[in-house]
N, C-alpha and C. Protein backbone atom coordinates (compact mmCIF):
# COMPACT_ATOMS: atom_id res chain seq x y z
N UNK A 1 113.23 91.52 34.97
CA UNK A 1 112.91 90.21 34.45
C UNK A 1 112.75 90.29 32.94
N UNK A 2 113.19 89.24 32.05
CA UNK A 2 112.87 89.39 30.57
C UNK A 2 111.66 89.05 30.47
N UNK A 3 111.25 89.81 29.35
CA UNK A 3 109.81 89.54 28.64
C UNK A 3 108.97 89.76 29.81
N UNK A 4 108.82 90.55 30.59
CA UNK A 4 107.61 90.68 31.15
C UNK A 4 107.41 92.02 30.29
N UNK A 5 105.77 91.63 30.72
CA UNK A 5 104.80 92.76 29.74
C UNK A 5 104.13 93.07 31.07
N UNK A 6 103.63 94.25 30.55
CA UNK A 6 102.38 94.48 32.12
C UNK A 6 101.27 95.53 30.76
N UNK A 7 100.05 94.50 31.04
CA UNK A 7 99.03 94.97 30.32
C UNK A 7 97.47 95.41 31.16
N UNK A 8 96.69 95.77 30.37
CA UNK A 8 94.89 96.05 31.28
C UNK A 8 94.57 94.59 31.09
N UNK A 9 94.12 93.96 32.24
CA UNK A 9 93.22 93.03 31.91
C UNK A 9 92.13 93.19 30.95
N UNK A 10 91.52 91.91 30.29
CA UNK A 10 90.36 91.88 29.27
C UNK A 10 89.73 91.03 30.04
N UNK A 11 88.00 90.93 29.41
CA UNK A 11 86.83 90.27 29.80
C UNK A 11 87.66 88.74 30.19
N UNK A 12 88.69 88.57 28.76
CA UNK A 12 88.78 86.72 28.73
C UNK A 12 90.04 86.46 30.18
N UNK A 13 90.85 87.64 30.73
CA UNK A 13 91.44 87.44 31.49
C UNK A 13 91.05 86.86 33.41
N UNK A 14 89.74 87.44 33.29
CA UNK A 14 89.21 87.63 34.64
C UNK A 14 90.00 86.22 35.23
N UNK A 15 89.20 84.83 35.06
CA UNK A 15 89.22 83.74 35.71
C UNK A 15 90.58 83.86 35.81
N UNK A 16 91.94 83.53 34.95
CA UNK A 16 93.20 83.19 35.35
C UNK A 16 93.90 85.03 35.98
N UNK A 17 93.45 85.72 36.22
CA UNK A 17 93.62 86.54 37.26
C UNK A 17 93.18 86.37 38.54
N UNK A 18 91.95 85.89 38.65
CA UNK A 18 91.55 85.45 40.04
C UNK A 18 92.42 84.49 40.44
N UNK A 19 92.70 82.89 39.49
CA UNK A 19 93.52 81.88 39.51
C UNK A 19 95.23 82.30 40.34
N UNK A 20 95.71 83.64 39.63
CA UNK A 20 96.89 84.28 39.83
C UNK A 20 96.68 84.94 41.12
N UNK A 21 95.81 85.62 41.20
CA UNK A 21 95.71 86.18 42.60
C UNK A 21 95.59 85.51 44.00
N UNK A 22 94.74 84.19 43.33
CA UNK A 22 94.71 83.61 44.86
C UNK A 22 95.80 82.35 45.22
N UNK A 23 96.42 82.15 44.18
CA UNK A 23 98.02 81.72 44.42
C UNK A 23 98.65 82.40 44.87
N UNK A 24 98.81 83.69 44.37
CA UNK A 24 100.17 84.20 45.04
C UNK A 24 99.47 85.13 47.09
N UNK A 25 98.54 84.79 46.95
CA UNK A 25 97.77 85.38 48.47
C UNK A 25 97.40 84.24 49.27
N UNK A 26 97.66 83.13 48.65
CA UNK A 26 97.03 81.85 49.78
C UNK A 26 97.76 81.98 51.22
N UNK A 27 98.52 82.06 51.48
CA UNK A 27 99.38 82.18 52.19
C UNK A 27 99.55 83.74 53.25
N UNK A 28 98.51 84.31 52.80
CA UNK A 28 98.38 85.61 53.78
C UNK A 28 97.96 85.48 54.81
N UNK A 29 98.22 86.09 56.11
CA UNK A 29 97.90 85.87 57.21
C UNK A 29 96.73 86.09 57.26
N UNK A 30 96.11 87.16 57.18
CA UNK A 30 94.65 87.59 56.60
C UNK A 30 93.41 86.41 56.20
N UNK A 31 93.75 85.90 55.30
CA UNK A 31 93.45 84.91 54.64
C UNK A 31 93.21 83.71 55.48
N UNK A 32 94.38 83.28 55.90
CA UNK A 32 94.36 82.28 56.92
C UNK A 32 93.53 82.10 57.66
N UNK A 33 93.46 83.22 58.61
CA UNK A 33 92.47 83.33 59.58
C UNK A 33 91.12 83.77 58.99
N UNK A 34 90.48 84.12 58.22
CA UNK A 34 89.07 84.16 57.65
C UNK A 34 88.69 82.66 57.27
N UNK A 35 89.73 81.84 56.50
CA UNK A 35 88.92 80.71 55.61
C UNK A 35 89.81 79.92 56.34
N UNK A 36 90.24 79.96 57.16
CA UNK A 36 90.83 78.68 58.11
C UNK A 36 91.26 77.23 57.77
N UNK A 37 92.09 77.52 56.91
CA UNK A 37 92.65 76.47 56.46
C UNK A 37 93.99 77.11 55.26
N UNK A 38 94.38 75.12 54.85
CA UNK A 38 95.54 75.93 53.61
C UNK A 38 95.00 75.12 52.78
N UNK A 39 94.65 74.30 52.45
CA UNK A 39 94.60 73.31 51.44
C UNK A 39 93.78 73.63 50.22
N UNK A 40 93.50 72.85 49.11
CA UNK A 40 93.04 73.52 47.56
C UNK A 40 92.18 74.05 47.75
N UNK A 41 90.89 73.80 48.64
CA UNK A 41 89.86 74.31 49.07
C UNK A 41 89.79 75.42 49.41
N UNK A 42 90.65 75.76 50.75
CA UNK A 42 90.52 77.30 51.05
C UNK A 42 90.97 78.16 49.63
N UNK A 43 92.07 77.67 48.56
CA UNK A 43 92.78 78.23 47.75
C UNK A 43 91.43 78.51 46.77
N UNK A 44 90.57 78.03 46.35
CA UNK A 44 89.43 77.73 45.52
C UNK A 44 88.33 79.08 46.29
N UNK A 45 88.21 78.78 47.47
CA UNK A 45 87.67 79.55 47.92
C UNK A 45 87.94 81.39 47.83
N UNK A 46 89.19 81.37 47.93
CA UNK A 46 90.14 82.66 47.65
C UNK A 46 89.65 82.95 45.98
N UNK A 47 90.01 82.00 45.02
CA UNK A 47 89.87 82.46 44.04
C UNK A 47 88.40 82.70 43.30
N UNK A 48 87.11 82.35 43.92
CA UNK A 48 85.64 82.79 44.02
C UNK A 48 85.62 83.92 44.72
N UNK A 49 86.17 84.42 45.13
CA UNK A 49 86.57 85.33 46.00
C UNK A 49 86.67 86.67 45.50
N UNK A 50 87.77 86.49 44.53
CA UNK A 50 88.51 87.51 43.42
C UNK A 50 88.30 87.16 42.29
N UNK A 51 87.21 86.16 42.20
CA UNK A 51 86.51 86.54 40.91
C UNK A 51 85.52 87.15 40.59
N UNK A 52 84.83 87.16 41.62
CA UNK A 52 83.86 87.75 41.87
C UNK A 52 84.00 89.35 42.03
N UNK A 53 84.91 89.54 42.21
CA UNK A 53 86.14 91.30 42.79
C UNK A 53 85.69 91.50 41.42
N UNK A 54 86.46 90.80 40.57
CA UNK A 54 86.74 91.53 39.35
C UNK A 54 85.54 91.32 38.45
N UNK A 55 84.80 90.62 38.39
CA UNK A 55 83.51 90.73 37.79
C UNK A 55 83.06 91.79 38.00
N UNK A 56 82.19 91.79 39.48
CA UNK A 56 81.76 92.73 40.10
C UNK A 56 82.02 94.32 40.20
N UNK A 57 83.61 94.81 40.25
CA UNK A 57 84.18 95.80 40.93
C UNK A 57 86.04 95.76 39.74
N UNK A 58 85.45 95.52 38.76
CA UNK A 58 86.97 95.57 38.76
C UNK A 58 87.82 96.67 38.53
N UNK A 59 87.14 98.05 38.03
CA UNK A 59 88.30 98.99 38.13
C UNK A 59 89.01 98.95 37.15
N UNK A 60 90.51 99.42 37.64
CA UNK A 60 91.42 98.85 36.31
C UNK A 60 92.20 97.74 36.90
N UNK A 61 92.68 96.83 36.00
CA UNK A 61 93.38 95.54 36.52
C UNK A 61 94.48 96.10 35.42
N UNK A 62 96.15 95.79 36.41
CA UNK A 62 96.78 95.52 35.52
C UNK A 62 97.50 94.36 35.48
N UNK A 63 97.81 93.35 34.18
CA UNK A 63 98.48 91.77 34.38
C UNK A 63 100.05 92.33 34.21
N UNK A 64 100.88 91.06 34.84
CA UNK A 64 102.18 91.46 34.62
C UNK A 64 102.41 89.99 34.30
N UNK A 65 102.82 90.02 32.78
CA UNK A 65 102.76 88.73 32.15
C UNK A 65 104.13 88.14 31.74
N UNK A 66 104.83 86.98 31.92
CA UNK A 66 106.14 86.19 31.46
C UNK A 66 105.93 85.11 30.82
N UNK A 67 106.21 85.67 29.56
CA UNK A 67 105.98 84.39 28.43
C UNK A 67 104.10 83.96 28.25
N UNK A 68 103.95 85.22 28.31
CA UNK A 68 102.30 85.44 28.29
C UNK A 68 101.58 84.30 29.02
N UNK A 69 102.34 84.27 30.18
CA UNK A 69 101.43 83.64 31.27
C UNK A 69 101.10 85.35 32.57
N UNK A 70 100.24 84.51 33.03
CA UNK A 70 99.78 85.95 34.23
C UNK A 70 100.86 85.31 35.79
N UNK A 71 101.72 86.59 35.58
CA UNK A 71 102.43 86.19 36.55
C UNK A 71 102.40 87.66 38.17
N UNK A 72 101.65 88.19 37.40
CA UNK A 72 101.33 89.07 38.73
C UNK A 72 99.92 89.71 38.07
N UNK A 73 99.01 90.10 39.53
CA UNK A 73 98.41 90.65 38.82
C UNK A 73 98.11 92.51 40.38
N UNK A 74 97.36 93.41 39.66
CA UNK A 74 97.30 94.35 40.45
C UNK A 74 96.25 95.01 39.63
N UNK A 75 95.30 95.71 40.84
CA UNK A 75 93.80 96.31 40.94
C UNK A 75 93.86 97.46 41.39
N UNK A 76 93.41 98.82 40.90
CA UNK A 76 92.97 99.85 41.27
C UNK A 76 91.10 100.34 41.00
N UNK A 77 90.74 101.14 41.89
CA UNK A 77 89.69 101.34 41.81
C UNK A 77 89.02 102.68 42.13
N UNK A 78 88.74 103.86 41.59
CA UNK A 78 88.72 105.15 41.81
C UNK A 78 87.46 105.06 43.49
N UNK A 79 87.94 105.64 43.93
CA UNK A 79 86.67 106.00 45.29
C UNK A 79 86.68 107.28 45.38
N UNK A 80 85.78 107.70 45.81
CA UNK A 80 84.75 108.97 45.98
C UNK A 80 84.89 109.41 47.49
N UNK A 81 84.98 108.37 48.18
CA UNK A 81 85.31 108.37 49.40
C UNK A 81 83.85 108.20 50.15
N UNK A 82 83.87 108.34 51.86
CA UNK A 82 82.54 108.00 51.98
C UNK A 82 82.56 108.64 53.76
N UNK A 83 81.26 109.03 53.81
CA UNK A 83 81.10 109.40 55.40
C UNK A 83 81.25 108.85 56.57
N UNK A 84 82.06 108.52 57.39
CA UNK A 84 82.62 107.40 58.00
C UNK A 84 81.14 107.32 58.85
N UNK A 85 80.61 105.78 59.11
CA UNK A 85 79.92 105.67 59.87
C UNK A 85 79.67 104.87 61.41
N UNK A 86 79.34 105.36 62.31
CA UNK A 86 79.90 104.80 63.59
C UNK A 86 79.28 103.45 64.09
N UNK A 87 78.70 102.54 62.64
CA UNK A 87 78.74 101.22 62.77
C UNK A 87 79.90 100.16 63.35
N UNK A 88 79.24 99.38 64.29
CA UNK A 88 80.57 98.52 65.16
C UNK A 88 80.47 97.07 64.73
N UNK A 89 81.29 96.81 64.51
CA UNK A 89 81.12 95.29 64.30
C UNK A 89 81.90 94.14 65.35
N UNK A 90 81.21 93.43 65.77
CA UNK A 90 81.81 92.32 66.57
C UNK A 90 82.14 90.82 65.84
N UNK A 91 83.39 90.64 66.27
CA UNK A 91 84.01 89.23 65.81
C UNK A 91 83.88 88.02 66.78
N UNK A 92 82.98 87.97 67.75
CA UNK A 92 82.54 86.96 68.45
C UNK A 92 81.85 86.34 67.48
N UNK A 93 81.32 85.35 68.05
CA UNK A 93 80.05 84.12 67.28
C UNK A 93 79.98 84.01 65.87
N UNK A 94 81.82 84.65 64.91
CA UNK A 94 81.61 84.24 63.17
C UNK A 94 82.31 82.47 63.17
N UNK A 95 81.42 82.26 63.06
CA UNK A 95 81.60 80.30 63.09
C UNK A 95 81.61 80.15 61.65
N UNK A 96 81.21 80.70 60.58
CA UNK A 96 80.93 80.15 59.50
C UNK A 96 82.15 80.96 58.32
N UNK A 97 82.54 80.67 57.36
CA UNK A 97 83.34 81.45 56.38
C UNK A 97 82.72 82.79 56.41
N UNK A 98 81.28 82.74 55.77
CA UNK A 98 80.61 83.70 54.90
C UNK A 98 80.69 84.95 55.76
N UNK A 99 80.08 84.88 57.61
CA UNK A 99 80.25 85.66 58.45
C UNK A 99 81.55 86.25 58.55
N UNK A 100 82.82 85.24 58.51
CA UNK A 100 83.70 85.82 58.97
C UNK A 100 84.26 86.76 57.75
N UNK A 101 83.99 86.38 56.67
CA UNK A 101 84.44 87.78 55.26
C UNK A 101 83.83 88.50 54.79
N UNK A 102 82.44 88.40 55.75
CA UNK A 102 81.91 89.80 56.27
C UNK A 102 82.48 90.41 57.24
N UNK A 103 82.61 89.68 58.26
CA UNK A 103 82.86 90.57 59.25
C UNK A 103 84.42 91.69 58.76
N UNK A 104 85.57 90.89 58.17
CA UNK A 104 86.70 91.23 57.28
C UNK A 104 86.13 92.32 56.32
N UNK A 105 85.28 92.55 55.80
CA UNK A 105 85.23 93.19 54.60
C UNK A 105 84.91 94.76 55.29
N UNK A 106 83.83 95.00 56.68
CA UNK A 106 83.16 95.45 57.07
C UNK A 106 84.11 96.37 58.21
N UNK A 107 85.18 95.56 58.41
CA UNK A 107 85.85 96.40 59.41
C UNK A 107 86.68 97.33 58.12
N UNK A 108 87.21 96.87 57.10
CA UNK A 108 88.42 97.52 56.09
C UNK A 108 86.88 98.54 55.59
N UNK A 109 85.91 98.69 55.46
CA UNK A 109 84.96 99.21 55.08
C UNK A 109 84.90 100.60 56.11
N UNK A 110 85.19 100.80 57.15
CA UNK A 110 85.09 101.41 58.22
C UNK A 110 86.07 102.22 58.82
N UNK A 111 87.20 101.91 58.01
CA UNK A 111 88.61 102.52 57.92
C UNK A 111 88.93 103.31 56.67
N UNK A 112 87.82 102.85 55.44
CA UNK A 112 88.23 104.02 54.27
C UNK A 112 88.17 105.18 54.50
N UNK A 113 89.10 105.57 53.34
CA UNK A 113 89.21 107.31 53.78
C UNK A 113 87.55 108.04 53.25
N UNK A 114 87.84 109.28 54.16
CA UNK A 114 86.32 110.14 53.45
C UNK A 114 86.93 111.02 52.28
N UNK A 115 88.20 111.30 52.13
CA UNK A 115 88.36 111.78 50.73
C UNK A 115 88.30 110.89 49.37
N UNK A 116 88.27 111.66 48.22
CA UNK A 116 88.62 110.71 47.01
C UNK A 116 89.49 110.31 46.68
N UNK A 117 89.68 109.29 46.25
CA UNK A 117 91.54 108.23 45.98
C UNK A 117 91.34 107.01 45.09
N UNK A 118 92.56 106.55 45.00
CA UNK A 118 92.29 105.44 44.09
C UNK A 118 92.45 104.56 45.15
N UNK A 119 91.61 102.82 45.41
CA UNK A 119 92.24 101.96 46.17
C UNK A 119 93.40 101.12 45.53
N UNK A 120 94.20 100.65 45.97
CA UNK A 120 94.87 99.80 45.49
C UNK A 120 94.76 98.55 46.19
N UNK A 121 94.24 97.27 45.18
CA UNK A 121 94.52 96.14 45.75
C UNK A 121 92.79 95.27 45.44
N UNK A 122 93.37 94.25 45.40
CA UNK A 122 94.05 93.30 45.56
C UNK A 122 95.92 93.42 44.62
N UNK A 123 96.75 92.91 45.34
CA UNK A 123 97.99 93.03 44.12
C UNK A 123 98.70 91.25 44.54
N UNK A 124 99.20 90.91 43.49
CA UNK A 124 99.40 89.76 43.93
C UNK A 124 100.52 89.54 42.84
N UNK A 125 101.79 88.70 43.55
CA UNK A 125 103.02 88.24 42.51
C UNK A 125 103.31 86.79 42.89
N UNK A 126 102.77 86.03 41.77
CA UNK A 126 103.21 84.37 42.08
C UNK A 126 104.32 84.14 42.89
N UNK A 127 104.20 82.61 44.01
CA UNK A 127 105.23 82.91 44.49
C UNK A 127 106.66 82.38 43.86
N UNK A 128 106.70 82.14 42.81
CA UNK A 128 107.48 81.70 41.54
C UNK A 128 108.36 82.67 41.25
N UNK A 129 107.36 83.93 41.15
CA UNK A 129 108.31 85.07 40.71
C UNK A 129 108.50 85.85 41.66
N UNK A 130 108.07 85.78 42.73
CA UNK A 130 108.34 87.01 44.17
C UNK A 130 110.21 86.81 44.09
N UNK A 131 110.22 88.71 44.20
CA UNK A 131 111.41 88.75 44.23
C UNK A 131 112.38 89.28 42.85
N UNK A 132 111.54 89.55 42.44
CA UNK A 132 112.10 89.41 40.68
C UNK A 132 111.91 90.53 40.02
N UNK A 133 111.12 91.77 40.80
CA UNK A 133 110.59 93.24 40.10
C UNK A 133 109.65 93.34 39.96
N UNK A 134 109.04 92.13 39.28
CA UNK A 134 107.40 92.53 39.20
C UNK A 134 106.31 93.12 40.13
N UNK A 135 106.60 92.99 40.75
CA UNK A 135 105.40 93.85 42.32
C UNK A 135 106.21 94.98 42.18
N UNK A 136 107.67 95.67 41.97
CA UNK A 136 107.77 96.89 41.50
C UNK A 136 107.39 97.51 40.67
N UNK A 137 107.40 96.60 39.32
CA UNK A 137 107.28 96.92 38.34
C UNK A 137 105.63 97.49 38.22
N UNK A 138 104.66 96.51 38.65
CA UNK A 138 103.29 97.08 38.80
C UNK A 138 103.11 98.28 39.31
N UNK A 139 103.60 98.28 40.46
CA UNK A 139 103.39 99.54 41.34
C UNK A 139 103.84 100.74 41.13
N UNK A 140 105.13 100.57 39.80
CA UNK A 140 105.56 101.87 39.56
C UNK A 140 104.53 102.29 38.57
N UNK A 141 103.79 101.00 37.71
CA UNK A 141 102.77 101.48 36.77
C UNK A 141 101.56 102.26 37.46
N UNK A 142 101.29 101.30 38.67
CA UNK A 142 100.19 102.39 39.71
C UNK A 142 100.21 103.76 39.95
N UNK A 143 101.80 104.30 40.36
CA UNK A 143 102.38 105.04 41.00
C UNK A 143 102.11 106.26 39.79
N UNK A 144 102.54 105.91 38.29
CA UNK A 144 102.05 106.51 37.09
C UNK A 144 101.03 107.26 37.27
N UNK A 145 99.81 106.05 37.01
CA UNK A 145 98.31 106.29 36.84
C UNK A 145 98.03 107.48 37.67
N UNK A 146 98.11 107.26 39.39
CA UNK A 146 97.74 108.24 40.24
C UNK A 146 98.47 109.61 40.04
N UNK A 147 99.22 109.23 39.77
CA UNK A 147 100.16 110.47 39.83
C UNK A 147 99.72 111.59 38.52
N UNK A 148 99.22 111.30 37.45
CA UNK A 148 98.97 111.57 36.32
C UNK A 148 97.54 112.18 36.96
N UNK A 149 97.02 111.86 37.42
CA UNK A 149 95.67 112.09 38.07
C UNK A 149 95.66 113.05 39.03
N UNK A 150 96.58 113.04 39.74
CA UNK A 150 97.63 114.13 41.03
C UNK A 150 96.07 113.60 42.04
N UNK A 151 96.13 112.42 42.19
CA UNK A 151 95.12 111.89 43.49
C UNK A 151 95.87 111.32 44.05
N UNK A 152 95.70 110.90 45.46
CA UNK A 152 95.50 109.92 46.48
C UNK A 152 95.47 109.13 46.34
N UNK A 153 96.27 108.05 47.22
CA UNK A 153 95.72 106.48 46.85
C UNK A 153 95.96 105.58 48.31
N UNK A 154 95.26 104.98 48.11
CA UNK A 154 94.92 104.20 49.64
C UNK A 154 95.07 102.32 49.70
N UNK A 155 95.42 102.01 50.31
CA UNK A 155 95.65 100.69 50.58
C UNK A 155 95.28 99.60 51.91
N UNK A 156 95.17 98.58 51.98
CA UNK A 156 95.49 97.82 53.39
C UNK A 156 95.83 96.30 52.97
N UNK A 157 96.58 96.46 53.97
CA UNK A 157 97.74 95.04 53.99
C UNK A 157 97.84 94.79 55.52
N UNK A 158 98.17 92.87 55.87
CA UNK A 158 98.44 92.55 57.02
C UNK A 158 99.67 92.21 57.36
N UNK A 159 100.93 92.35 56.26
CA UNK A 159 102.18 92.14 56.65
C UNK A 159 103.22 93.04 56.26
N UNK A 160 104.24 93.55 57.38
CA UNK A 160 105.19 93.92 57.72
C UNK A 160 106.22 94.33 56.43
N UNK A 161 106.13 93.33 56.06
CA UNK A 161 107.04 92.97 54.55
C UNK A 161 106.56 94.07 53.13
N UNK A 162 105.25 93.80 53.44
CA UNK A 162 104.71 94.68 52.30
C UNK A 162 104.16 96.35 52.63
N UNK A 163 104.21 96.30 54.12
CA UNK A 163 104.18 97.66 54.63
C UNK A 163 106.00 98.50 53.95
N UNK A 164 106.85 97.53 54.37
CA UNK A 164 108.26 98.28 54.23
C UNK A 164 108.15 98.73 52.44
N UNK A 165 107.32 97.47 51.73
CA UNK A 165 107.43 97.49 50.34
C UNK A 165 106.56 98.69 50.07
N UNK A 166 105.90 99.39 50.24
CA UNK A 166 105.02 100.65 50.05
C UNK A 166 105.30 101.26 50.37
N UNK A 167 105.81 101.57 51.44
CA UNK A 167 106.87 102.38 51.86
C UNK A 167 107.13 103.27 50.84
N UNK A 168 108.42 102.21 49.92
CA UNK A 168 109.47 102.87 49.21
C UNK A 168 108.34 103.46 47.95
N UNK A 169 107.44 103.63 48.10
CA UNK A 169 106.66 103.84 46.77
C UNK A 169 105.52 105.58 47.67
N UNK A 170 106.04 105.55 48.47
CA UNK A 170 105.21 106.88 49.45
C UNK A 170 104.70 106.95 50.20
N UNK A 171 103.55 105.48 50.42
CA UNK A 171 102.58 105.33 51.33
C UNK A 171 103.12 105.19 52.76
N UNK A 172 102.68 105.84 53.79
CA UNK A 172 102.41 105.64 55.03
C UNK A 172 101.64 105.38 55.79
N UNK A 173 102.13 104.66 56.84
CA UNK A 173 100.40 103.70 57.52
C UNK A 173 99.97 104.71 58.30
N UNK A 174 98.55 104.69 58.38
CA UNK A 174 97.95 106.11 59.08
C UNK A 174 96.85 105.36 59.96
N UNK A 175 96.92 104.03 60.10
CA UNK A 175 95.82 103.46 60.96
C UNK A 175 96.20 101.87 61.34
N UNK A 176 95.99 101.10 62.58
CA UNK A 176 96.19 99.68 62.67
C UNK A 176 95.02 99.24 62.94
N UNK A 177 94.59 97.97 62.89
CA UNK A 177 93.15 97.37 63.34
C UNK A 177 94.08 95.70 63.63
N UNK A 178 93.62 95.11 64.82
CA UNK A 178 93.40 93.91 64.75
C UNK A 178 92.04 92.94 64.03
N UNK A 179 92.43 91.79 62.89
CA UNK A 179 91.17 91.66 62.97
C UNK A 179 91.47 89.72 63.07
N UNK A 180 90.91 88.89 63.65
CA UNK A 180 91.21 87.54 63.55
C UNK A 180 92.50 87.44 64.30
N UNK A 181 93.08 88.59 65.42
CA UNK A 181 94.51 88.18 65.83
C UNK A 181 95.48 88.71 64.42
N UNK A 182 95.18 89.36 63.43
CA UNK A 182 96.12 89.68 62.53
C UNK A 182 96.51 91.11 62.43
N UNK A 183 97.44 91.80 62.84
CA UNK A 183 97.35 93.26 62.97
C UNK A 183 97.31 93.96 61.24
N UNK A 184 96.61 94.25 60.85
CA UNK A 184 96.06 95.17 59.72
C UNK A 184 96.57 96.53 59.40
N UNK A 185 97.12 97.31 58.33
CA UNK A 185 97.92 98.25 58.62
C UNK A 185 96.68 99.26 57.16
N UNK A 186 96.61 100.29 57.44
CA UNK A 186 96.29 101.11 56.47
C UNK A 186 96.85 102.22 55.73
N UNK A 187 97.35 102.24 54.59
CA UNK A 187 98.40 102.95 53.79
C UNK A 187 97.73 104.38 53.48
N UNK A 188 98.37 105.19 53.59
CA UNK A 188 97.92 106.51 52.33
C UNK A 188 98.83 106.90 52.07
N UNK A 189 98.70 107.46 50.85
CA UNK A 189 99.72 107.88 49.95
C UNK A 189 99.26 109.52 49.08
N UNK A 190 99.90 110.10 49.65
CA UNK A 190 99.36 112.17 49.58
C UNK A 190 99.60 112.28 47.45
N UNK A 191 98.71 113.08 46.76
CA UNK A 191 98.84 113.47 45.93
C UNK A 191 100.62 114.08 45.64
N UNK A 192 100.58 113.37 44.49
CA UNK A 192 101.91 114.13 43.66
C UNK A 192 101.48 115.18 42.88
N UNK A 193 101.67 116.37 43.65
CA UNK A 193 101.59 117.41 42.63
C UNK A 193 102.58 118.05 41.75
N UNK A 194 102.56 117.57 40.36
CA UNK A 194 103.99 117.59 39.48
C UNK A 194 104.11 119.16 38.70
């Protein structure tokens, strides 16, 4: 694509990264089924969502910008990894949003790896530009970072499409979870030792 740039997010970027992210993710199956709906609302909701990500947790963000608008954006986040614990969670009786992206957060919480890695994700490419390189283009910048690092890197995604798309970048799914009726796939991706 011309003129794309892919830069670190800054402090002033956060909001129209969240804005970018939860455009190009409204539409995830995932998604769907947690905030149960499509309309501006659930979309609003998504993007409090991932603003809060990146306030909170942001890691490194990188923007992938056209004509210095944010037209993709992608999140890494170093983990330490953690002792898996044989907490269970049940998806009966979540009636309310808040429950149910707990209950979502808590199962992907329960599937991280116990080694150290980078996570990847949230990653998101408007659907304007899907199709166009940019979700390559990020990921080969990801693919960089870790690799430079000679770590691990870990992921989860609920569609098919973007399993094949990681794929071509190393990752293999090493775990499934149903969660909301959405089958959930979990990526790892083995150190490049160069």
């Amino acid at each position: 694509m011309r003129d794309l740039s892919i830069s670190f997010m800054q402090q002033k970027d956060i909001s129209s990264a969240a804005r970018a992210l939860s455009v190009a993710m409204f539409r995830v199956p995932l998604h769907i089924a947690v905030f149960q709906g499509q309309g501006d609302k659930t979309r609003r909701e998504l993007e409090q969502l991932f603003d809060k990500l990146l306030h909170d947790l942001p890691g490194i963000v990188f923007l992938a910008k056209a004509d210095r608008r944010i037209v993709g954006v992608l999140r890494m986040k170093s983990c330490h990894g953690h002792q898996k614990s044989p907490k269970e969670t049940y998806q009966e009786g979540l009636k309310d949003m808040a429950s149910r992206v707990s209950y979502w957060q808590s199962v992907w919480a329960m599937h991280d790896p116990t080694e150290p890695h980078w996570h990847l994700g949230p990653v998101g490419v408007l659907p304007t530009h899907q199709g166009s390189g940019i979700g390559t283009a990020l990921l080969h910048r990801f693919c960089q970072e870790v690799d430079a690092c000679k770590a691990a890197a870990y992921l989860e995604t609920d569609q098919l499409l973007s399993v094949r798309f990681y794929k071509k970048f190393d990752f293999k799914v090493v775990d499934e979870v149903d969660i909301f009726n959405v089958k959930n796939f979990f990526m790892w991706r083995t150190p490049r030792l160069q």
